[in-house]
C-alpha atoms as a PDB file:
ATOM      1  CA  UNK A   1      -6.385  -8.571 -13.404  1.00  0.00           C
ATOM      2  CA  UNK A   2      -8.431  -7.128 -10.488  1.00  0.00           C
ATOM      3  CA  UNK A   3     -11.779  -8.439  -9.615  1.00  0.00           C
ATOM      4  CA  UNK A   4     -14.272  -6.880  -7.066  1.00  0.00           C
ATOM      5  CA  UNK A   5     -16.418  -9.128  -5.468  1.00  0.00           C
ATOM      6  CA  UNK A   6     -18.541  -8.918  -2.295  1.00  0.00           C
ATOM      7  CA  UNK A   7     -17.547  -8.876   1.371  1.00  0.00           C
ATOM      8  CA  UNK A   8     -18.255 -12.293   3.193  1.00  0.00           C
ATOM      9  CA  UNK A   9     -17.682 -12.911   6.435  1.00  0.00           C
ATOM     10  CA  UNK A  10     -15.058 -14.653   6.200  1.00  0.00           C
ATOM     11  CA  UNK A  11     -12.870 -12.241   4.191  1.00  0.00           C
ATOM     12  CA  UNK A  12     -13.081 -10.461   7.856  1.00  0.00           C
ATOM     13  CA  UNK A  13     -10.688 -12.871   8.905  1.00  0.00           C
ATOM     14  CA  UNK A  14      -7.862 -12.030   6.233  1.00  0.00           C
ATOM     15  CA  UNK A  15      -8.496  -8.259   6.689  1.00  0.00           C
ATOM     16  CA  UNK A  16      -7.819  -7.842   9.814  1.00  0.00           C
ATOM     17  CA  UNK A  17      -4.340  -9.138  10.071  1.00  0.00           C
ATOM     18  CA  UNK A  18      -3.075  -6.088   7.415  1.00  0.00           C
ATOM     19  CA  UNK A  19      -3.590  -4.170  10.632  1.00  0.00           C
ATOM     20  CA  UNK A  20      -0.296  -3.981  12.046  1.00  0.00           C
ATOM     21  CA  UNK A  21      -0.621  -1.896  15.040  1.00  0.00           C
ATOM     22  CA  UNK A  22      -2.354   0.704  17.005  1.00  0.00           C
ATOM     23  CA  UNK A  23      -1.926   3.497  14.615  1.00  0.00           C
ATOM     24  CA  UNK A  24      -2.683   1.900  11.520  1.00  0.00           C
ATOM     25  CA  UNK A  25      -5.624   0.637  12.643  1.00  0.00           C
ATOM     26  CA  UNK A  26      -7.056   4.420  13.779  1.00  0.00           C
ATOM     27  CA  UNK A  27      -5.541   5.841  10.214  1.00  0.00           C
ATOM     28  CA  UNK A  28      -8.131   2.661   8.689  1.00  0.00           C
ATOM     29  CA  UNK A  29     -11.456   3.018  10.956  1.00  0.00           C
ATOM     30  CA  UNK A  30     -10.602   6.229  12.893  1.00  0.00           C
ATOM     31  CA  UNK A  31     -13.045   6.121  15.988  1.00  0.00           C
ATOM     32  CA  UNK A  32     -15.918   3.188  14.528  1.00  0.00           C
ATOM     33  CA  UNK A  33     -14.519   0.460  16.372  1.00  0.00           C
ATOM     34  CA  UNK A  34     -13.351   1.216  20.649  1.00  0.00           C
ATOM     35  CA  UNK A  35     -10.947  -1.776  21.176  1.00  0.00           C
ATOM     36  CA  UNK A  36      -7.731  -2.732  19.320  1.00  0.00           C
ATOM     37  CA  UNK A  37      -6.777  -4.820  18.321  1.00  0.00           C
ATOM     38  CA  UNK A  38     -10.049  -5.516  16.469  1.00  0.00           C
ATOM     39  CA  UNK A  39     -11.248  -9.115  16.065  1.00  0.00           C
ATOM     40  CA  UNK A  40     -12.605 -10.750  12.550  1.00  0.00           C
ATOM     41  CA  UNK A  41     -15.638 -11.340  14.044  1.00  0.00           C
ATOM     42  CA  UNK A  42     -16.564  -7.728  15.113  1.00  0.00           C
ATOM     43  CA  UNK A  43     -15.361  -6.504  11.488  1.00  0.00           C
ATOM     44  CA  UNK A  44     -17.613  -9.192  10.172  1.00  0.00           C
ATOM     45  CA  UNK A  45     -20.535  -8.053  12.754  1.00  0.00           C
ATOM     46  CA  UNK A  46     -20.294  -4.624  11.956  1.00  0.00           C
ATOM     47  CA  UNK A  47     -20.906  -5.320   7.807  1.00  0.00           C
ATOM     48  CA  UNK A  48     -23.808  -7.430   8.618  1.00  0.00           C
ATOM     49  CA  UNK A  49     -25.642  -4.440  10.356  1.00  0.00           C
ATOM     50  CA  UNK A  50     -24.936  -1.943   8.068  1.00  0.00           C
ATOM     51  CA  UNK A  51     -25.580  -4.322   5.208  1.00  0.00           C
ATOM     52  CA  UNK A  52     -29.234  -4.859   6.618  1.00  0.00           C
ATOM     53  CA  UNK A  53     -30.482  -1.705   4.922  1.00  0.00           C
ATOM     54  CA  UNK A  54     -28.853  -1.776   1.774  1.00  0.00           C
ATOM     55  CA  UNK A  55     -27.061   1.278   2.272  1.00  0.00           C
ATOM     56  CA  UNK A  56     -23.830  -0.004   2.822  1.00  0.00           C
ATOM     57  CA  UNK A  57     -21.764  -2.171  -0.180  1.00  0.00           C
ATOM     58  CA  UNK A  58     -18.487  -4.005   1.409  1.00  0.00           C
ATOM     59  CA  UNK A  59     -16.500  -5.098  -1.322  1.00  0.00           C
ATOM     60  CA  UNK A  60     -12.892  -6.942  -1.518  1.00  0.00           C
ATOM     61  CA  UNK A  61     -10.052  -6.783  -4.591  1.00  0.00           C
ATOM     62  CA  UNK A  62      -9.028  -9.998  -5.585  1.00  0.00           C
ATOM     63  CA  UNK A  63      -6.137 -10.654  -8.249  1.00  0.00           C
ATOM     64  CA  UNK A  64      -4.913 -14.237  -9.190  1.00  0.00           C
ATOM     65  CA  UNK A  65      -3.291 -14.674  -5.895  1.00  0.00           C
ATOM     66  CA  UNK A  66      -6.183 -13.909  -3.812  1.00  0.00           C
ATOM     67  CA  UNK A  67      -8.051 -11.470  -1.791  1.00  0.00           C
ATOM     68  CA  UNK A  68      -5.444  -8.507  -1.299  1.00  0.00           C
ATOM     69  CA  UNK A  69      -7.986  -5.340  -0.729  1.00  0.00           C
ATOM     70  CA  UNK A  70     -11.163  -4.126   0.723  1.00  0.00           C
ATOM     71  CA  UNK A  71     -13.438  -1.063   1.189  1.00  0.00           C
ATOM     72  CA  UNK A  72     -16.934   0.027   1.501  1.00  0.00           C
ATOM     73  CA  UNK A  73     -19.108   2.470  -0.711  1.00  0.00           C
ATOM     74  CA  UNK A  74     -22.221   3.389   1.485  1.00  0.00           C
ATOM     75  CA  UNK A  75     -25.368   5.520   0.284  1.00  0.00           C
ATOM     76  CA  UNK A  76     -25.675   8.940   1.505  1.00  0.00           C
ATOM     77  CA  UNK A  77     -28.859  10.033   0.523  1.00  0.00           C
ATOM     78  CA  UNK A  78     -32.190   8.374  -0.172  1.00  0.00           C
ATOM     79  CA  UNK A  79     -32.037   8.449  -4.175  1.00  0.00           C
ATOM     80  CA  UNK A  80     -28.576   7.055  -3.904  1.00  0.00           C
ATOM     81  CA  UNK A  81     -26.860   9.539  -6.201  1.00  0.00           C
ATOM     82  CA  UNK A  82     -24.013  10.148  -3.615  1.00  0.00           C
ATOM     83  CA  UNK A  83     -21.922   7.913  -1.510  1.00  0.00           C
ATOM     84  CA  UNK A  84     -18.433   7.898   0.659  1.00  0.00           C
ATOM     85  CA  UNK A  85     -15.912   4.895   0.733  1.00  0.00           C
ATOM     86  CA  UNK A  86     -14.218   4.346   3.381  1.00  0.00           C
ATOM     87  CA  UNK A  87     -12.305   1.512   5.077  1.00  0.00           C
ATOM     88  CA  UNK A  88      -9.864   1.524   2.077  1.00  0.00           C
ATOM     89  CA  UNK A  89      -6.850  -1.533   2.979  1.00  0.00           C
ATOM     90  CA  UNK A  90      -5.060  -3.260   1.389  1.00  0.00           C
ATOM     91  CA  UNK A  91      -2.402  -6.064   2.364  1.00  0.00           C
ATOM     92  CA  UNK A  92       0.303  -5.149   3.826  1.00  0.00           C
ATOM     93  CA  UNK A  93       2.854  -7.097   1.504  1.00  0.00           C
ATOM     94  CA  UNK A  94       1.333  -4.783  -0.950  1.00  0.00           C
ATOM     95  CA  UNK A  95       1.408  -1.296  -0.213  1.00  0.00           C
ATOM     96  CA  UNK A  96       3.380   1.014  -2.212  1.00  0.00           C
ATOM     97  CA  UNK A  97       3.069  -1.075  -5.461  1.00  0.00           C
ATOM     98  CA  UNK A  98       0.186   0.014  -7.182  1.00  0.00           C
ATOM     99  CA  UNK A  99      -2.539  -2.194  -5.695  1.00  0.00           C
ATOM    100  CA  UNK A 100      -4.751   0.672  -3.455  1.00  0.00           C
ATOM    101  CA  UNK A 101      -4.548   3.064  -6.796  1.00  0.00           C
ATOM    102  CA  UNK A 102      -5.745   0.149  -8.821  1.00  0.00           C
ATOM    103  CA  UNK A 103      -8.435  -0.608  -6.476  1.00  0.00           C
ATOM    104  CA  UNK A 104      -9.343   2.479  -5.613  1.00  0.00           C
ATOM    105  CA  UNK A 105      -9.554   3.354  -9.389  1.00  0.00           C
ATOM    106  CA  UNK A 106     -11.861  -0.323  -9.458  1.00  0.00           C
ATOM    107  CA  UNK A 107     -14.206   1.134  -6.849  1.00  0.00           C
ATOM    108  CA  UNK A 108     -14.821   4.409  -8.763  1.00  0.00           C
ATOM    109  CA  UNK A 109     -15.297   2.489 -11.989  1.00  0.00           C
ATOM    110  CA  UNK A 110     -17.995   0.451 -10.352  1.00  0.00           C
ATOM    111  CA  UNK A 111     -19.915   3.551  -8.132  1.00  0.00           C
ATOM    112  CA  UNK A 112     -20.128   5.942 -11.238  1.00  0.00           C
ATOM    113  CA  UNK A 113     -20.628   3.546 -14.307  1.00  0.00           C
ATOM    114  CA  UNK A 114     -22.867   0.865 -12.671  1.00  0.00           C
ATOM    115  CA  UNK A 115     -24.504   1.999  -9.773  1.00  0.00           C
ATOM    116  CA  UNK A 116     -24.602   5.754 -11.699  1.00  0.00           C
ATOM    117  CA  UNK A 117     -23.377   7.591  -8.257  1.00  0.00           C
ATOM    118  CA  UNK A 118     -22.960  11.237  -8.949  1.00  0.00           C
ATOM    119  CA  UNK A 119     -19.572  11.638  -6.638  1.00  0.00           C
ATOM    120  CA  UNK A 120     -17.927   9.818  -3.822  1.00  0.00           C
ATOM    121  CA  UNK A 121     -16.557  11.379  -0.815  1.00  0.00           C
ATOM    122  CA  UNK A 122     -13.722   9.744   1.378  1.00  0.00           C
ATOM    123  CA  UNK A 123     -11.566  11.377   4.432  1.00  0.00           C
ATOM    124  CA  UNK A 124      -7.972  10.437   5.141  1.00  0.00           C
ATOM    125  CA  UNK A 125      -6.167  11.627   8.002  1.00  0.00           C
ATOM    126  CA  UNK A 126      -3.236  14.237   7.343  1.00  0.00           C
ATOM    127  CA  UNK A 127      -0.816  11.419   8.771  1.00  0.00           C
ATOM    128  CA  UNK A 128      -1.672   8.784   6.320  1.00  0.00           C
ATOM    129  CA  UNK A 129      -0.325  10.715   3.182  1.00  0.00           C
ATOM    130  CA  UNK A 130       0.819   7.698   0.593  1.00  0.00           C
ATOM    131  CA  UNK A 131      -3.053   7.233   0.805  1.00  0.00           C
ATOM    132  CA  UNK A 132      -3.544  11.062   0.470  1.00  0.00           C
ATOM    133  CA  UNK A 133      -1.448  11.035  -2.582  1.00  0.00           C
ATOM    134  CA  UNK A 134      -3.257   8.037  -4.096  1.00  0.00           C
ATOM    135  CA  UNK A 135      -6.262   9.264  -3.422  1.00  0.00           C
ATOM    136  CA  UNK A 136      -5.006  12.505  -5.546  1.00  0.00           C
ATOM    137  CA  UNK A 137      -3.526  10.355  -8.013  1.00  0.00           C
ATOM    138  CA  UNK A 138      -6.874   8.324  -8.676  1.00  0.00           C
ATOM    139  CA  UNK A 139      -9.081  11.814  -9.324  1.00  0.00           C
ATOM    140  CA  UNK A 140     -10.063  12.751  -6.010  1.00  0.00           C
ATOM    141  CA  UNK A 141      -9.795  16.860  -4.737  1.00  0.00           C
ATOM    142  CA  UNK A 142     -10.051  18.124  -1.623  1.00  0.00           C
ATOM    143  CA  UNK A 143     -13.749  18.637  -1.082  1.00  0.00           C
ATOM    144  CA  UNK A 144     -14.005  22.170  -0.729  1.00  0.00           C
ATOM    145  CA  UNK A 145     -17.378  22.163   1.298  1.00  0.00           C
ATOM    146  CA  UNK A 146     -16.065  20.146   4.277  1.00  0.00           C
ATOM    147  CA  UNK A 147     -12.627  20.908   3.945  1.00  0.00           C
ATOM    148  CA  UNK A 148     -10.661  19.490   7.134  1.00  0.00           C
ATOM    149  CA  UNK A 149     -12.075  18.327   9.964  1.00  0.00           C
ATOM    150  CA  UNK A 150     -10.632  17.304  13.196  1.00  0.00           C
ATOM    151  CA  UNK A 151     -11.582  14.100  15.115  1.00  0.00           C
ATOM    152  CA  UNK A 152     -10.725  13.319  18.720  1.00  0.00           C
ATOM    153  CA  UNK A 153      -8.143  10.117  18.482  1.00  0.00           C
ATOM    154  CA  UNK A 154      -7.499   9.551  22.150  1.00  0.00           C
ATOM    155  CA  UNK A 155      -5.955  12.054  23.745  1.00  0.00           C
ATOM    156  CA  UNK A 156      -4.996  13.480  20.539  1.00  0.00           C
ATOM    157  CA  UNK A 157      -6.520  15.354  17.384  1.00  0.00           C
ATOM    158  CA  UNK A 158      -6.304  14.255  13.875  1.00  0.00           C
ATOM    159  CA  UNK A 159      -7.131  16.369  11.443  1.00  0.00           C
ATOM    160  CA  UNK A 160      -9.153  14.649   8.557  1.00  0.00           C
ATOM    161  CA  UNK A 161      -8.638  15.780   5.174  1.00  0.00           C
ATOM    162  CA  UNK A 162     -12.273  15.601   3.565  1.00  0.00           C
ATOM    163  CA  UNK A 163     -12.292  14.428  -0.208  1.00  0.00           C
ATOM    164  CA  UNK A 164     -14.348  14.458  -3.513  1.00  0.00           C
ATOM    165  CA  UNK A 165     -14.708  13.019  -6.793  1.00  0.00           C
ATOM    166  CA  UNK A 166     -17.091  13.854  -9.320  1.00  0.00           C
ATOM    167  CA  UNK A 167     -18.581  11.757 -12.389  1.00  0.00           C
END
């Protein structure tokens, strides 16, 4: 069974070793954080100032064998009726088995039947597609408002597929 609980700071320290490289770690935070490879403490930094407002909701998926997952949902408007996740990860011993759709699925349950969000936006960049494709698979629709967008990754350009899903 899946359980979300809180972020706490020392959840940081598990997260960031799912980050296997370079790459990975731009597909997960695109341009928040400027140095790879990131440290727990910075992840853990970062959380506590957005968390200061109460805009921002860091969360981690736990099963019987421990933490394995982690996202955020943050506010993005003042009567809190909308909000994005972002920072979706999970484990690298378990990707491709079910675990992101299941937490993903988790995180909507939460957003729309307890907090009584109106829709959740995400972006994923086009490279990343097993989490495109999960994302699809959990309810989500390309966002027809933003659309793509493209975001400056070095001396590169990813293009950023926007998503939406609706209560």
């Amino acid at each position: 069974m899946i359980e979300l609980k809180p972020f706490r700071r020392q959840d940081a320290k598990e997260i960031v070793k799912w980050i296997r490289d370079e790459e990975e770690f731009r597909l997960w935070s695109g341009n928040t954080f400027k140095v790879y490879p990131i440290q727990w403490k910075d992840l853990a930094d970062h959380y506590e100032n957005l968390s200061k407002d109460g805009t921002c909701i860091p969360m981690c998926a736990w099963d019987q064998d421990g933490i394995f997952g982690h996202f955020f949902l943050k506010y993005l408007d003042p009567e809190k009726k909308h909000m994005r996740i972002g920072f979706i990860i999970v484990d690298d011993y378990c990707r491709g088995l079910g675990y992101g759709k299941a937490m993903v699925q988790k995180a909507m349950e939460y957003a729309f039947l307890e907090l009584g969000i109106e829709d959740v936006t995400l972006g994923v960049f086009e490279q990343n597609e097993a989490a495109y494709q999960c994302y699809l698979t959990v309810g989500f629709e390309p966002n027809s408002e933003r659309g793509i967008e493209e975001e400056p990754m070095g001396t590169k350009v990813w293009r950023r597929h926007e998503l939406i899903m609706t209560r």
